[in-house]
N, C-alpha and C. Protein backbone atom coordinates (compact mmCIF):
# COMPACT_ATOMS: atom_id res chain seq x y z
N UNK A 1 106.36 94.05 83.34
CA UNK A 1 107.71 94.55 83.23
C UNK A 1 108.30 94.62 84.63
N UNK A 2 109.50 94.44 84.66
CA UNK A 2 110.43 94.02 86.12
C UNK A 2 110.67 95.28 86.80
N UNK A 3 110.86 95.87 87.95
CA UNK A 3 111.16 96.93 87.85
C UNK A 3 112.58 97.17 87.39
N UNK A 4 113.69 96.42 87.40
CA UNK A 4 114.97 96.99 86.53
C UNK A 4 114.85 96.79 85.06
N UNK A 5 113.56 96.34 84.81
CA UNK A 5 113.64 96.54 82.92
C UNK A 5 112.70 98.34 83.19
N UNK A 6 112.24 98.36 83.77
CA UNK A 6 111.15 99.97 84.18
C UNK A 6 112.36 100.81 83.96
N UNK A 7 113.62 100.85 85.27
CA UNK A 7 114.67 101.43 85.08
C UNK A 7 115.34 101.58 84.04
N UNK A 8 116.08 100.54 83.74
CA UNK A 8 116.76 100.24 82.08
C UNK A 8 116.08 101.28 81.17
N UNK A 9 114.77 100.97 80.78
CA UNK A 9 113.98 101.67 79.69
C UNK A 9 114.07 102.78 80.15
N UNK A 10 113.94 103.75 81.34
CA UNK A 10 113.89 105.12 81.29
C UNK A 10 114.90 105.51 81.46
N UNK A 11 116.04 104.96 82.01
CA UNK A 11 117.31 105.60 81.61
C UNK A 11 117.72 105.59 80.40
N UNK A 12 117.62 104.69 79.59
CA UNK A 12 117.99 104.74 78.01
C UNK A 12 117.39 105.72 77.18
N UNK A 13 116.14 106.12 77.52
CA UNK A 13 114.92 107.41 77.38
C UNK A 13 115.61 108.52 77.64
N UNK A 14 116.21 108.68 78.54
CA UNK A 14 116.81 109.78 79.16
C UNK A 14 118.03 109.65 78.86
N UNK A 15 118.82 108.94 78.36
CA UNK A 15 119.95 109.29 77.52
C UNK A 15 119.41 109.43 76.24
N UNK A 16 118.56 108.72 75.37
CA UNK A 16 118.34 109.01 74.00
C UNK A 16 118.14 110.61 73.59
N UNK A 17 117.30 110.95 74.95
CA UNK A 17 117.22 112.51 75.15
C UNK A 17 117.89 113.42 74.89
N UNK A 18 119.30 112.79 75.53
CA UNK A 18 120.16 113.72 75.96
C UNK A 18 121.07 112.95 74.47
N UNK A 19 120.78 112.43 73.55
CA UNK A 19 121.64 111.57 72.65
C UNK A 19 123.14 112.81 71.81
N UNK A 20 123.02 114.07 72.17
CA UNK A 20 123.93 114.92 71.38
C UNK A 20 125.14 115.20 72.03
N UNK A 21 125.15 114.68 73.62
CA UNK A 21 126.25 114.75 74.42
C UNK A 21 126.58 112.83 75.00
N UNK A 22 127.87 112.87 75.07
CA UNK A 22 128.59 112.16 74.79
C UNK A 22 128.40 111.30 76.76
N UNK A 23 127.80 110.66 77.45
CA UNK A 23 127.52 110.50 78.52
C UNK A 23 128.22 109.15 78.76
N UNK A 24 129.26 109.10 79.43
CA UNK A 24 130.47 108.01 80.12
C UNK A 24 128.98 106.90 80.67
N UNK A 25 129.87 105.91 81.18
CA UNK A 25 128.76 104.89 81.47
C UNK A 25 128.64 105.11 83.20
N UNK A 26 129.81 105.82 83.46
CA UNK A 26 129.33 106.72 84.98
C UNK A 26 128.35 107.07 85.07
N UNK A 27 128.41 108.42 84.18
CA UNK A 27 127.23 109.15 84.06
C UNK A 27 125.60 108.55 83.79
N UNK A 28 125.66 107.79 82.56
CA UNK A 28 124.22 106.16 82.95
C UNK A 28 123.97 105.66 84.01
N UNK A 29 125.14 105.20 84.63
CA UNK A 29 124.49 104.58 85.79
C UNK A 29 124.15 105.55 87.36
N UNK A 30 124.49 106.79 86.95
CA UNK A 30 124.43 107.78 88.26
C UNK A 30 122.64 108.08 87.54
N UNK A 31 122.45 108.74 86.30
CA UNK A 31 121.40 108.03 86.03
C UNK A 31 120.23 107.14 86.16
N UNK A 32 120.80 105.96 85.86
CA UNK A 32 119.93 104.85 86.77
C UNK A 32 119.36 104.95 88.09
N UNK A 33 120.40 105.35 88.85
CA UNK A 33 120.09 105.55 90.32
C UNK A 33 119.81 106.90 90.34
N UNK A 34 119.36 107.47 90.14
CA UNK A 34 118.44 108.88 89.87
C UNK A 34 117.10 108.18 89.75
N UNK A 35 116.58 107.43 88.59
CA UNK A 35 115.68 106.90 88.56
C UNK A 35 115.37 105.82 89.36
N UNK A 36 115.98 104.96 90.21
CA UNK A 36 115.80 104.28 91.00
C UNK A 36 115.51 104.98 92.31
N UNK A 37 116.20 106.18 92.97
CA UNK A 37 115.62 106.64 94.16
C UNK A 37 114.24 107.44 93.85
N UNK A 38 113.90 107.88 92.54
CA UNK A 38 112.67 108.34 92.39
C UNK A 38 111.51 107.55 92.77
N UNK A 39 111.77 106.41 92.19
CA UNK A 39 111.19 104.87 92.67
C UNK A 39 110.90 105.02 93.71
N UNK A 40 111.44 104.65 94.68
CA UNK A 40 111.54 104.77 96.26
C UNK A 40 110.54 105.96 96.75
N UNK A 41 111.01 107.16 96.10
CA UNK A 41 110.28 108.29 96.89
C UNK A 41 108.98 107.54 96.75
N UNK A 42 108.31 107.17 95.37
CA UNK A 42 107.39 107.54 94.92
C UNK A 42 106.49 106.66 95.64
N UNK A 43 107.40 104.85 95.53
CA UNK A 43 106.25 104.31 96.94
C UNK A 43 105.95 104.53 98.13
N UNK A 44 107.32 105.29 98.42
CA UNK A 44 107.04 105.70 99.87
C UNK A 44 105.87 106.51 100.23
N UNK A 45 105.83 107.93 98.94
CA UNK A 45 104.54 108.88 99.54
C UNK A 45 103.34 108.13 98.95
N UNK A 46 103.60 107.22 97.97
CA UNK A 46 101.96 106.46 97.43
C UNK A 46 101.72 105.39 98.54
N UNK A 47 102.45 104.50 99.18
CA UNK A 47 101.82 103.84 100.70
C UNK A 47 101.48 104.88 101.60
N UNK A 48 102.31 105.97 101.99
CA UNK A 48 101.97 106.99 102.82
C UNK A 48 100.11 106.86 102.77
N UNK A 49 99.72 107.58 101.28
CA UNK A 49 98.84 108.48 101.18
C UNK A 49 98.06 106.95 101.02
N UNK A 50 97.95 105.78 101.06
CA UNK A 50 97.04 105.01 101.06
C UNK A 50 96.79 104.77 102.25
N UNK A 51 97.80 104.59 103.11
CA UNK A 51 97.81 104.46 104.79
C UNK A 51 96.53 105.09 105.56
N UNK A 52 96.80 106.58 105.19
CA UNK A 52 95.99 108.13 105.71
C UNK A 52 94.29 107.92 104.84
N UNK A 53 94.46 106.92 103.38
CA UNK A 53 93.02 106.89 103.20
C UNK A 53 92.15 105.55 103.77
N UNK A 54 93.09 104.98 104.25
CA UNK A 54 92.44 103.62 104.85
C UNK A 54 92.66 103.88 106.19
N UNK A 55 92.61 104.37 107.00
CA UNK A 55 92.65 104.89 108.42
C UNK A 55 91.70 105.78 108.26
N UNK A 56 91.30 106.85 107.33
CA UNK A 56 90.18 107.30 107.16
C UNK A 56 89.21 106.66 107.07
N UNK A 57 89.36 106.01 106.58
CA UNK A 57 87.93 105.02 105.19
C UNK A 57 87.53 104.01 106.69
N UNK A 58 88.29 103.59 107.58
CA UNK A 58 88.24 102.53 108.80
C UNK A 58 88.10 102.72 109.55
N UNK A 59 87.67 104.27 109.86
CA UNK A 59 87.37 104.77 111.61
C UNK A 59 86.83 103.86 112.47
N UNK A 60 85.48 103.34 112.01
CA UNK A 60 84.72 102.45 112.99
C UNK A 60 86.21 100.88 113.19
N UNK A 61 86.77 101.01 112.20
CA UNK A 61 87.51 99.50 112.14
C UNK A 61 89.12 99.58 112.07
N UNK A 62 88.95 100.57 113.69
CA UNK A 62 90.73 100.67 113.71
C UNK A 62 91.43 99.71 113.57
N UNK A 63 91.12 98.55 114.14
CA UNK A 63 91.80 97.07 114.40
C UNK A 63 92.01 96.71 112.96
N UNK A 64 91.58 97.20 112.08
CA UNK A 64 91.26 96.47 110.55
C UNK A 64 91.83 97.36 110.03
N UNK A 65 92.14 98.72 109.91
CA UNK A 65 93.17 99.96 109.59
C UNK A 65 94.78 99.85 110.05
N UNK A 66 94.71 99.11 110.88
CA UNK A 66 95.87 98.67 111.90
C UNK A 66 96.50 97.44 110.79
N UNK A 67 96.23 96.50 110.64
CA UNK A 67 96.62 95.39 110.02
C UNK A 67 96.94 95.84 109.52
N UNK A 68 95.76 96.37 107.82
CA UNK A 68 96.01 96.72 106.61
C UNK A 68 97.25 97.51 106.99
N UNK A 69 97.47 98.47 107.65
CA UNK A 69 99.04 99.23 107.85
C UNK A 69 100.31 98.97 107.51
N UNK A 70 100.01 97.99 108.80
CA UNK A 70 101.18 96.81 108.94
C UNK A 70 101.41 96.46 107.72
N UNK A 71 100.79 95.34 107.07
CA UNK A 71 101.42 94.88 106.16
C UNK A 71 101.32 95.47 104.59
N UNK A 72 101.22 96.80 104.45
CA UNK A 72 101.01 98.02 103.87
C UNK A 72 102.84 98.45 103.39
N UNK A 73 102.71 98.51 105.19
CA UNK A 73 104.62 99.00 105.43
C UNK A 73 104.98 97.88 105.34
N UNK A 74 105.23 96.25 105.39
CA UNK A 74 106.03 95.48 105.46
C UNK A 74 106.23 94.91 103.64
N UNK A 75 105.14 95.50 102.95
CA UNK A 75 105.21 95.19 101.64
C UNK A 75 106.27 96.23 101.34
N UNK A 76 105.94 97.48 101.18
CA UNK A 76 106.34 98.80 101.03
C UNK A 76 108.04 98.86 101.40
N UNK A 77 108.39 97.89 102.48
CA UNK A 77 109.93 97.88 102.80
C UNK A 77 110.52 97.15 102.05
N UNK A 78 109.92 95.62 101.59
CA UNK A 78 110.05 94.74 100.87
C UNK A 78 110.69 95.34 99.40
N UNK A 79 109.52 95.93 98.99
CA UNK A 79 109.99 96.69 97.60
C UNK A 79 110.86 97.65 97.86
N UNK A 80 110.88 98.19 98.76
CA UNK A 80 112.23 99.40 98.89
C UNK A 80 113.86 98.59 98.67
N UNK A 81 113.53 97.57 99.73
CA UNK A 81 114.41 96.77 99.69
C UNK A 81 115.08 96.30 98.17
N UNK A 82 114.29 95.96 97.57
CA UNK A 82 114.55 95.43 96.23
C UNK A 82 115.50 96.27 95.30
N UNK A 83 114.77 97.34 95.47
CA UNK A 83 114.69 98.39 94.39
C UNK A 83 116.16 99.08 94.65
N UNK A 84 116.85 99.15 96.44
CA UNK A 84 117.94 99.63 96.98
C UNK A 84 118.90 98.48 96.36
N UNK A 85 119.01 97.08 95.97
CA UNK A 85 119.47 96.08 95.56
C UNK A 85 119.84 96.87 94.43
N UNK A 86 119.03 97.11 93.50
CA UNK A 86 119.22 97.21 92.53
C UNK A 86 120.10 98.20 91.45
N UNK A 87 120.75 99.32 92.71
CA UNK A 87 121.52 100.10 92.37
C UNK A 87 122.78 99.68 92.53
């Protein structure tokens, strides 16, 4: 699943929710992007906290903790990137 079909589906979830009040298509798409910056947080602190366990896990192999980092964060921007598109 794409991440704007991920979105789509839980905003529609979250209006079906809310299905007894009458919600403008403003209001959906402020919505959407509710669930889209959640997105964001969520890779941000889940690369975070993989970062801090592979810099752990690599003491002897900083040089090799170092890479993995790098392109840790250059994935991690990539998808931010996307995901900021998508609002």
């Amino acid at each position: 699943m794409s991440v704007q079909s991920s979105i789509d589906q839980t905003t529609a979830e979250i209006v079906a929710a809310l299905g007894r009040h009458n919600l403008s298509e403003e209001e959906k798409e402020r919505l959407g992007s509710i669930v889209s910056q959640l997105l964001v947080e969520t890779v941000e602190k889940t690369t975070e906290n993989h970062i801090e366990t592979t810099t752990n896990c690599c003491g002897p192999e900083l040089d090799l903790a170092h890479q993995i980092r790098l392109e840790m964060n250059r994935k991690k921007e990539l998808l931010i990137s996307n995901l900021k598109a998508l609002r």
